[in-house]
C-alpha atoms as a PDB file:
ATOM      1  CA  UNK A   1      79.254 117.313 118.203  1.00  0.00           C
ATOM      2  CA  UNK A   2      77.394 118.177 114.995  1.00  0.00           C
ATOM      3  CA  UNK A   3      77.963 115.380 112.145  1.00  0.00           C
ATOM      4  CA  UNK A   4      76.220 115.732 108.697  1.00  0.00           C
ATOM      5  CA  UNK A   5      75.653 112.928 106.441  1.00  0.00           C
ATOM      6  CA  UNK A   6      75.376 112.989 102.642  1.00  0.00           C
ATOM      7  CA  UNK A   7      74.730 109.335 101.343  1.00  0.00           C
ATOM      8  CA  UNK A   8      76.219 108.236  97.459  1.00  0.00           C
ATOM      9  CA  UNK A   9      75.941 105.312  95.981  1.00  0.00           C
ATOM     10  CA  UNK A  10      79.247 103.820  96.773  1.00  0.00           C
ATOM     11  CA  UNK A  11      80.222 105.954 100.200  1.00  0.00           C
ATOM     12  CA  UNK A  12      78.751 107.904 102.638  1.00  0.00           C
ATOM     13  CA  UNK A  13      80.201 111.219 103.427  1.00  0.00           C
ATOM     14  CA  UNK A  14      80.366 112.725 107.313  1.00  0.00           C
ATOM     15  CA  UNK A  15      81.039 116.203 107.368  1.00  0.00           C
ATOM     16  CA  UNK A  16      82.325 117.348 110.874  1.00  0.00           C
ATOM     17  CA  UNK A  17      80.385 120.377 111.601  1.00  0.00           C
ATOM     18  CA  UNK A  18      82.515 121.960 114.698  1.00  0.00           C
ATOM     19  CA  UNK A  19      85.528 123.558 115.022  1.00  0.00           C
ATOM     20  CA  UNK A  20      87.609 121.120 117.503  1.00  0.00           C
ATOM     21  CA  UNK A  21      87.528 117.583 117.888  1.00  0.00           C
ATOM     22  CA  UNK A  22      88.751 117.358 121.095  1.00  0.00           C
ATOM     23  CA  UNK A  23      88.758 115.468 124.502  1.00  0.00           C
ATOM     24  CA  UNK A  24      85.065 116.972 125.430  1.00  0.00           C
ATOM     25  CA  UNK A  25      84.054 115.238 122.535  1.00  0.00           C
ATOM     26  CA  UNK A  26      86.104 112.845 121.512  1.00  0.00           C
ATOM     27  CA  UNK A  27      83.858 109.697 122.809  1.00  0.00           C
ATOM     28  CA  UNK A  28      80.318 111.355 121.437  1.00  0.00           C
ATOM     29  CA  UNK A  29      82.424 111.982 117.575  1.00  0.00           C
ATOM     30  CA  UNK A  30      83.273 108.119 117.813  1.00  0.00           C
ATOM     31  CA  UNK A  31      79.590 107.123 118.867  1.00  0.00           C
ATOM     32  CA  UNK A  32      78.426 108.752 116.135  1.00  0.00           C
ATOM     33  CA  UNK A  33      80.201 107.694 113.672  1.00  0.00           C
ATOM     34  CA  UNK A  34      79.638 104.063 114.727  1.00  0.00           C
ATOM     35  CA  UNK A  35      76.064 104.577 114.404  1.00  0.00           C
ATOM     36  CA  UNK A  36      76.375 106.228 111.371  1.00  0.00           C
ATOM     37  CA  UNK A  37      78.305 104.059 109.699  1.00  0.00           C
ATOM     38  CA  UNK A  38      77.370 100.740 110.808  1.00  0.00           C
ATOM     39  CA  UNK A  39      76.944  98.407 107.617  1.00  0.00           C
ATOM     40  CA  UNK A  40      76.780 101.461 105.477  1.00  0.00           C
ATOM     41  CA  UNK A  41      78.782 101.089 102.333  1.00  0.00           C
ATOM     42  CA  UNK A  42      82.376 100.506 101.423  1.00  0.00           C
ATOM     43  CA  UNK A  43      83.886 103.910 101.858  1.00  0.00           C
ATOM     44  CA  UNK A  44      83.415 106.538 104.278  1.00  0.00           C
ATOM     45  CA  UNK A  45      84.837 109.655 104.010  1.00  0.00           C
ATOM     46  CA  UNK A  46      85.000 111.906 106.846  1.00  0.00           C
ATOM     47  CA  UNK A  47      85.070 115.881 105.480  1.00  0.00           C
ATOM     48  CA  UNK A  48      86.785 117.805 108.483  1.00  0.00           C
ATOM     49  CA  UNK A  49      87.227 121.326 106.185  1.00  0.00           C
ATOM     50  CA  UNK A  50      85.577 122.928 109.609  1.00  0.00           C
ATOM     51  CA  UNK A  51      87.544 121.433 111.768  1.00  0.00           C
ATOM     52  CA  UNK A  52      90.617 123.716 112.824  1.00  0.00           C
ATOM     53  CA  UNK A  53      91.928 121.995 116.236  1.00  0.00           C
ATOM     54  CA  UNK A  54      92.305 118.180 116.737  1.00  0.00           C
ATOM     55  CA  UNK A  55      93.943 117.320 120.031  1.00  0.00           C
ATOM     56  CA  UNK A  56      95.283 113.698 120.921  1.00  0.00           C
ATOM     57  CA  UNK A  57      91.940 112.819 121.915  1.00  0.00           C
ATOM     58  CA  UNK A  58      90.400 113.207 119.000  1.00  0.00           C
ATOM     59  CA  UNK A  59      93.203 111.697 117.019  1.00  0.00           C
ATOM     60  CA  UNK A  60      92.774 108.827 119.273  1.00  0.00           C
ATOM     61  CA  UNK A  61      88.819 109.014 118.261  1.00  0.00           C
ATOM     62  CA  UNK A  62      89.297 109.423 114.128  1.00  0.00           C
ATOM     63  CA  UNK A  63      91.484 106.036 114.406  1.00  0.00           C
ATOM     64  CA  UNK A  64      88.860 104.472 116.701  1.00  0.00           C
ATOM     65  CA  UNK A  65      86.421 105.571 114.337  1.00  0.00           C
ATOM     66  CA  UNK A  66      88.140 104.203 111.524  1.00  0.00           C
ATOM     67  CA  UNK A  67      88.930 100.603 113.472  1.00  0.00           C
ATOM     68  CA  UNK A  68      85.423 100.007 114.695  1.00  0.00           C
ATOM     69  CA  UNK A  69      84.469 100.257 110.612  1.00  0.00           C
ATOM     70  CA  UNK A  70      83.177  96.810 109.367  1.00  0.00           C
ATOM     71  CA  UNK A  71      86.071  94.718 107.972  1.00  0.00           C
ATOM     72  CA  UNK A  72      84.983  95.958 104.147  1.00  0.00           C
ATOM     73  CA  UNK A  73      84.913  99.612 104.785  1.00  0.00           C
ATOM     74  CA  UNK A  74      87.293 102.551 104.864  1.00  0.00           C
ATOM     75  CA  UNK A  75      87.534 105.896 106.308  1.00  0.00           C
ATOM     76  CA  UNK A  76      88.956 108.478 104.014  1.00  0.00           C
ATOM     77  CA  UNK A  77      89.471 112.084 105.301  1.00  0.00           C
ATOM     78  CA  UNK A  78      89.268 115.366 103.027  1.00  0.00           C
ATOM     79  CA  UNK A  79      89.396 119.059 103.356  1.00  0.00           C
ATOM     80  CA  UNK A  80      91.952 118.953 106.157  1.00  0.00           C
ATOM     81  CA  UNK A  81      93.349 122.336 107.214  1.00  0.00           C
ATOM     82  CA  UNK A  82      96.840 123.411 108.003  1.00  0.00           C
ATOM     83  CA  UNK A  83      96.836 122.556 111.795  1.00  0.00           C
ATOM     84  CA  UNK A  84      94.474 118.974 111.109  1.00  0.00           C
ATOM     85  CA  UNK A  85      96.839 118.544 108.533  1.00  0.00           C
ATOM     86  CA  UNK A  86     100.320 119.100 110.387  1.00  0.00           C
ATOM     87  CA  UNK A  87      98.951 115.952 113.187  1.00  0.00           C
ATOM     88  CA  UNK A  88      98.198 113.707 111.016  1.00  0.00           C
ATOM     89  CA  UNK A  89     102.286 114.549 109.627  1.00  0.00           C
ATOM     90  CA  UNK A  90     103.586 114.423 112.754  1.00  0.00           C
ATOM     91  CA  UNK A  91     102.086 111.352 113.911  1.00  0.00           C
ATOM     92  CA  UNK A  92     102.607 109.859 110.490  1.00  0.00           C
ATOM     93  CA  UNK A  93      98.695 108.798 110.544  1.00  0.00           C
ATOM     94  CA  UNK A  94      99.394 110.282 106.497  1.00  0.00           C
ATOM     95  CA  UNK A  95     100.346 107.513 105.558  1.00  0.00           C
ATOM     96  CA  UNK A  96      97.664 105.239 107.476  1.00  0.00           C
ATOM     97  CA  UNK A  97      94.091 107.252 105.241  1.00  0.00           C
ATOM     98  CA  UNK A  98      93.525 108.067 102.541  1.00  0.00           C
ATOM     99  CA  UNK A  99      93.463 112.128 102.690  1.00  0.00           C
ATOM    100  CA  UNK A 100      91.499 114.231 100.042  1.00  0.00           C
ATOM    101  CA  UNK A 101      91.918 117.738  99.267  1.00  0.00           C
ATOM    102  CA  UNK A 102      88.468 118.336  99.729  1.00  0.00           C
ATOM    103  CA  UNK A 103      85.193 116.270  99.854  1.00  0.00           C
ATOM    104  CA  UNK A 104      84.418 117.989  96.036  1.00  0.00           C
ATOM    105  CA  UNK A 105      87.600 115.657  95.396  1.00  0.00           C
ATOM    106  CA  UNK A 106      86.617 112.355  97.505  1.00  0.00           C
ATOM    107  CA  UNK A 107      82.914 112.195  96.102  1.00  0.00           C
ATOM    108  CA  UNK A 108      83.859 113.106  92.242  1.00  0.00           C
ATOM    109  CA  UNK A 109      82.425 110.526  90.065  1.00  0.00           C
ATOM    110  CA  UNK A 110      79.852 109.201  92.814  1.00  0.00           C
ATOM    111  CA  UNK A 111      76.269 109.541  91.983  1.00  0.00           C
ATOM    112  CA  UNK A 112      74.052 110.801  95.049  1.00  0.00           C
ATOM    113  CA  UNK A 113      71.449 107.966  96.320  1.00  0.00           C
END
């Protein structure tokens, strides 16, 4: 599981660098992302524009991820594609994050630390 990090002033943006997040690496994505953003700042924003599959597992790891974020932090997804996009509707996890079109959207207006 390849995660990139790009750090802003205000948020910290993960870019998923793999095609699936599935159940072979659904408990290495959400170790990562706890060590990557443990006290970091208030929003996190998880770019998944690579990403084309996402099984339950991994579901079950983005909303780990996001619950295991400290109690002033939030985890904000962008650049979902059609099939990402169509799990998070039918699980109604839409409604739970915040969803960019694309991290170009989620990071406008941050300056780059």
């Amino acid at each position: 599981m390849n995660l990139e990090i790009d750090h802003y002033a205000d948020a910290v943006l993960v870019s998923v660098d793999d095609s699936r997040i599935d159940a072979s690496v659904a408990i290495q994505f959400k170790d990562s992302m706890r060590a990557l953003t443990s006290g970091g700042p208030k929003r996190v924003i998880l770019n998944m524009e690579k990403v084309d599959f996402l099984d339950s597992s991994g579901l079950g790891a983005v909303v780990a991820a996001m619950k295991q974020l400290d109690a002033n932090q939030t985890l904000e997804l962008a650049g979902l594609t059609e099939n990402v996009a169509k799990v998070f509707r039918l699980t109604r996890l839409d409604a739970v994050f915040t969803i960019h079109q694309n991290a170009s959207d989620a990071v406008a207006g941050l300056a780059d630390v």
